[in-house]
C-alpha atoms as a PDB file:
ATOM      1  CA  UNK A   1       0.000   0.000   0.000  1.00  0.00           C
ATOM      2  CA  UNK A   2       1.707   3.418  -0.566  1.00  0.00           C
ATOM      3  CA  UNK A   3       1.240   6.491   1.296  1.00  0.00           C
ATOM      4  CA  UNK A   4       1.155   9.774  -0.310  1.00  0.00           C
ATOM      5  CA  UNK A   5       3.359  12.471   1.058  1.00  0.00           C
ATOM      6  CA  UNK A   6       1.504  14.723   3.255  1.00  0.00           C
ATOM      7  CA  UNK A   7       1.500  18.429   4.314  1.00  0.00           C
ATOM      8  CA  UNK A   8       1.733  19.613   7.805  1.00  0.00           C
ATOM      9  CA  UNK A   9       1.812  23.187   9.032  1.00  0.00           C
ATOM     10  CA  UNK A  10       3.661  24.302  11.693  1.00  0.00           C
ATOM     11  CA  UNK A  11       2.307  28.009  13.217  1.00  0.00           C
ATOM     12  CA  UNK A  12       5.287  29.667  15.303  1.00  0.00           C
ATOM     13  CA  UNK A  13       4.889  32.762  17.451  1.00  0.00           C
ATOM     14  CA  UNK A  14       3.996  35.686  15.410  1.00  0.00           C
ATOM     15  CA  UNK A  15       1.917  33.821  13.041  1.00  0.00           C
ATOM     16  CA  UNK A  16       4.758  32.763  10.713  1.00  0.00           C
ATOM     17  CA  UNK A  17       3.377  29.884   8.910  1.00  0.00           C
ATOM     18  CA  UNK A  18       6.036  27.147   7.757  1.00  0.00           C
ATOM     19  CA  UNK A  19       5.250  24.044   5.956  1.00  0.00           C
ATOM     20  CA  UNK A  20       6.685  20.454   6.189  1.00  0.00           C
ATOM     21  CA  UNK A  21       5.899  17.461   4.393  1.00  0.00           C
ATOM     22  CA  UNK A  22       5.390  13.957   6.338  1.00  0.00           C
ATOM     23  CA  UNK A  23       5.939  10.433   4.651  1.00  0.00           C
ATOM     24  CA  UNK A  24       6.750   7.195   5.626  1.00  0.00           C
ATOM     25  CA  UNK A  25       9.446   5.220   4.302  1.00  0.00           C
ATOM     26  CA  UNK A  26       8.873   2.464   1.756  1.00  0.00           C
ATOM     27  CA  UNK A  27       9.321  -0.222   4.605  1.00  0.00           C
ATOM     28  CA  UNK A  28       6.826   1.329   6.722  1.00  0.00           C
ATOM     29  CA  UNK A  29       8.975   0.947   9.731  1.00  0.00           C
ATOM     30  CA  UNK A  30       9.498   4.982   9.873  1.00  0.00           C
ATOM     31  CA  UNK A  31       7.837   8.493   8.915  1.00  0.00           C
ATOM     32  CA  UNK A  32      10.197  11.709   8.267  1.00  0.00           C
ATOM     33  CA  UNK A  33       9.222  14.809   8.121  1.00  0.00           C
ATOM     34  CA  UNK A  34      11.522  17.745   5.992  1.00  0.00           C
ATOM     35  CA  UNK A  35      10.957  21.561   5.358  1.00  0.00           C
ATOM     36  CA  UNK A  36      11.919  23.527   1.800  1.00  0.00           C
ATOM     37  CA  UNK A  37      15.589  23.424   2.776  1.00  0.00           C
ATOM     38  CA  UNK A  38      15.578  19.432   2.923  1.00  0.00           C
ATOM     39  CA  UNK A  39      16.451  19.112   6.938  1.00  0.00           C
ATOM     40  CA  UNK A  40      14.450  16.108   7.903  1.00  0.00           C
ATOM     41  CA  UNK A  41      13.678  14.243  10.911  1.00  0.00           C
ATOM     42  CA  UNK A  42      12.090  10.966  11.787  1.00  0.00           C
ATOM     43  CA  UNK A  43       9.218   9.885  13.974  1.00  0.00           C
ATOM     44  CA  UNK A  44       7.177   6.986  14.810  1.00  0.00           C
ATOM     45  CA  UNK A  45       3.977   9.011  13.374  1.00  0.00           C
ATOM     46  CA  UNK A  46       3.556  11.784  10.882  1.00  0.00           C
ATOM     47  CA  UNK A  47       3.258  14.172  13.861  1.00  0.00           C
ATOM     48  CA  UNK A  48       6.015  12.850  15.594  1.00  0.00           C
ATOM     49  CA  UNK A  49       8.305  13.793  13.060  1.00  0.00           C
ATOM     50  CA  UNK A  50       6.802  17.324  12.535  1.00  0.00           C
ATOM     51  CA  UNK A  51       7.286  18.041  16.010  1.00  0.00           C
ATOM     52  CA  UNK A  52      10.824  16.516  16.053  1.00  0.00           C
ATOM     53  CA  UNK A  53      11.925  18.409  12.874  1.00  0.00           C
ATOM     54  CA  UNK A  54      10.068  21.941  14.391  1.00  0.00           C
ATOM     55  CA  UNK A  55      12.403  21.065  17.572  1.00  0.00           C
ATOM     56  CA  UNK A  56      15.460  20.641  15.771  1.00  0.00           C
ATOM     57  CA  UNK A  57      14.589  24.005  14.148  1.00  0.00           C
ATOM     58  CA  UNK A  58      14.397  25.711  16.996  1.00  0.00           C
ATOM     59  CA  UNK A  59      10.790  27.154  16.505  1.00  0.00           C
ATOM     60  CA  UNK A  60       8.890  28.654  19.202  1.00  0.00           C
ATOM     61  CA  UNK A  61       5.678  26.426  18.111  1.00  0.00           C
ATOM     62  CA  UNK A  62       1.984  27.799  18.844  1.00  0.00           C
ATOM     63  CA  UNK A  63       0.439  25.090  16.262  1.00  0.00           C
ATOM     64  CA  UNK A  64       0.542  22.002  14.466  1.00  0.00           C
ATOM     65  CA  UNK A  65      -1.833  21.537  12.189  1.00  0.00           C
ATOM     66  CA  UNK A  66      -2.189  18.406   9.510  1.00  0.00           C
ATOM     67  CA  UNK A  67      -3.503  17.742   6.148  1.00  0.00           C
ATOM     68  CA  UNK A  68      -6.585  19.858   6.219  1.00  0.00           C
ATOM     69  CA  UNK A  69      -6.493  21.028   9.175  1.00  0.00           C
ATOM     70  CA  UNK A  70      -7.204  24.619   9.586  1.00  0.00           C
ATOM     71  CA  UNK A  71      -5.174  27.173  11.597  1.00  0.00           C
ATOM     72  CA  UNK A  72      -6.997  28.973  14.491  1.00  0.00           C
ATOM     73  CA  UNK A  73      -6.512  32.070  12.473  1.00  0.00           C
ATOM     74  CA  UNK A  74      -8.199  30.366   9.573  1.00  0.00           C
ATOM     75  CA  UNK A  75     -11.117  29.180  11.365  1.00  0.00           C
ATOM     76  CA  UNK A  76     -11.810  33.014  13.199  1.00  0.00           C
ATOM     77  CA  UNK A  77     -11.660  34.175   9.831  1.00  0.00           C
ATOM     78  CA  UNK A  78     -14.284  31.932   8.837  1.00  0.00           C
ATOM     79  CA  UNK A  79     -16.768  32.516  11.964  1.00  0.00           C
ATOM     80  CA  UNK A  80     -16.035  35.978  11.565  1.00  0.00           C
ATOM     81  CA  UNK A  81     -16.968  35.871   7.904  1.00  0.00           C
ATOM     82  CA  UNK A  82     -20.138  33.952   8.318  1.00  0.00           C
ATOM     83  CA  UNK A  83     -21.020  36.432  11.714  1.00  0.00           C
ATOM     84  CA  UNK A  84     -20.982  39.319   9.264  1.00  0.00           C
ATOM     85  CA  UNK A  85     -22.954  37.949   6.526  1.00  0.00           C
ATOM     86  CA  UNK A  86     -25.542  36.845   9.136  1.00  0.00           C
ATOM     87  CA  UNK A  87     -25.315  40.758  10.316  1.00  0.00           C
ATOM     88  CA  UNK A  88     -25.832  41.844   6.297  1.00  0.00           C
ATOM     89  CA  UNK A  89     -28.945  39.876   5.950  1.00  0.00           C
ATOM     90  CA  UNK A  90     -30.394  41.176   8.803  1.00  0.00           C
END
């Protein structure tokens, strides 16, 4: 069975937004996780190794969010969007 690489988001303080992507090796024994530069780091789950790899980096981490998932600045925007068309329509 093969596993598509994934994307993970990592939110650091000041709402810098970096993004990783998660896959396990072709033995399954393993998932890594690497940024733009190619730094990696492994894990025993896809989150594992996005939390390892934001570690190694150093980041001052306020969220990890993973395929799909929205930020909690994504998802105010959204209520806040839908509170104001509720306020247009009266």
């Amino acid at each position: 069975m093969s596993h598509p690489p994934q994307s993970w988001r990592v939110v650091i303080n000041r709402g810098r937004t970096h993004t990783l992507t998660a896959w396990v090796r072709p033995a399954g024994d393993e998932y890594r996780a690497m940024d733009q530069g190619g730094v990696w780091c492994r894990g025993v789950s896809p989150r594992h190794a996005v939390v390892a790899l934001a570690a190694r980096k150093g980041w001052d981490v306020v969220e990890i969010r993973g395929p799909g998932e929205a930020t909690t600045a994504e998802q105010v925007e959204r209520v806040a969007a839908v509170a104001c068309e509720e306020i247009a329509a009266g």
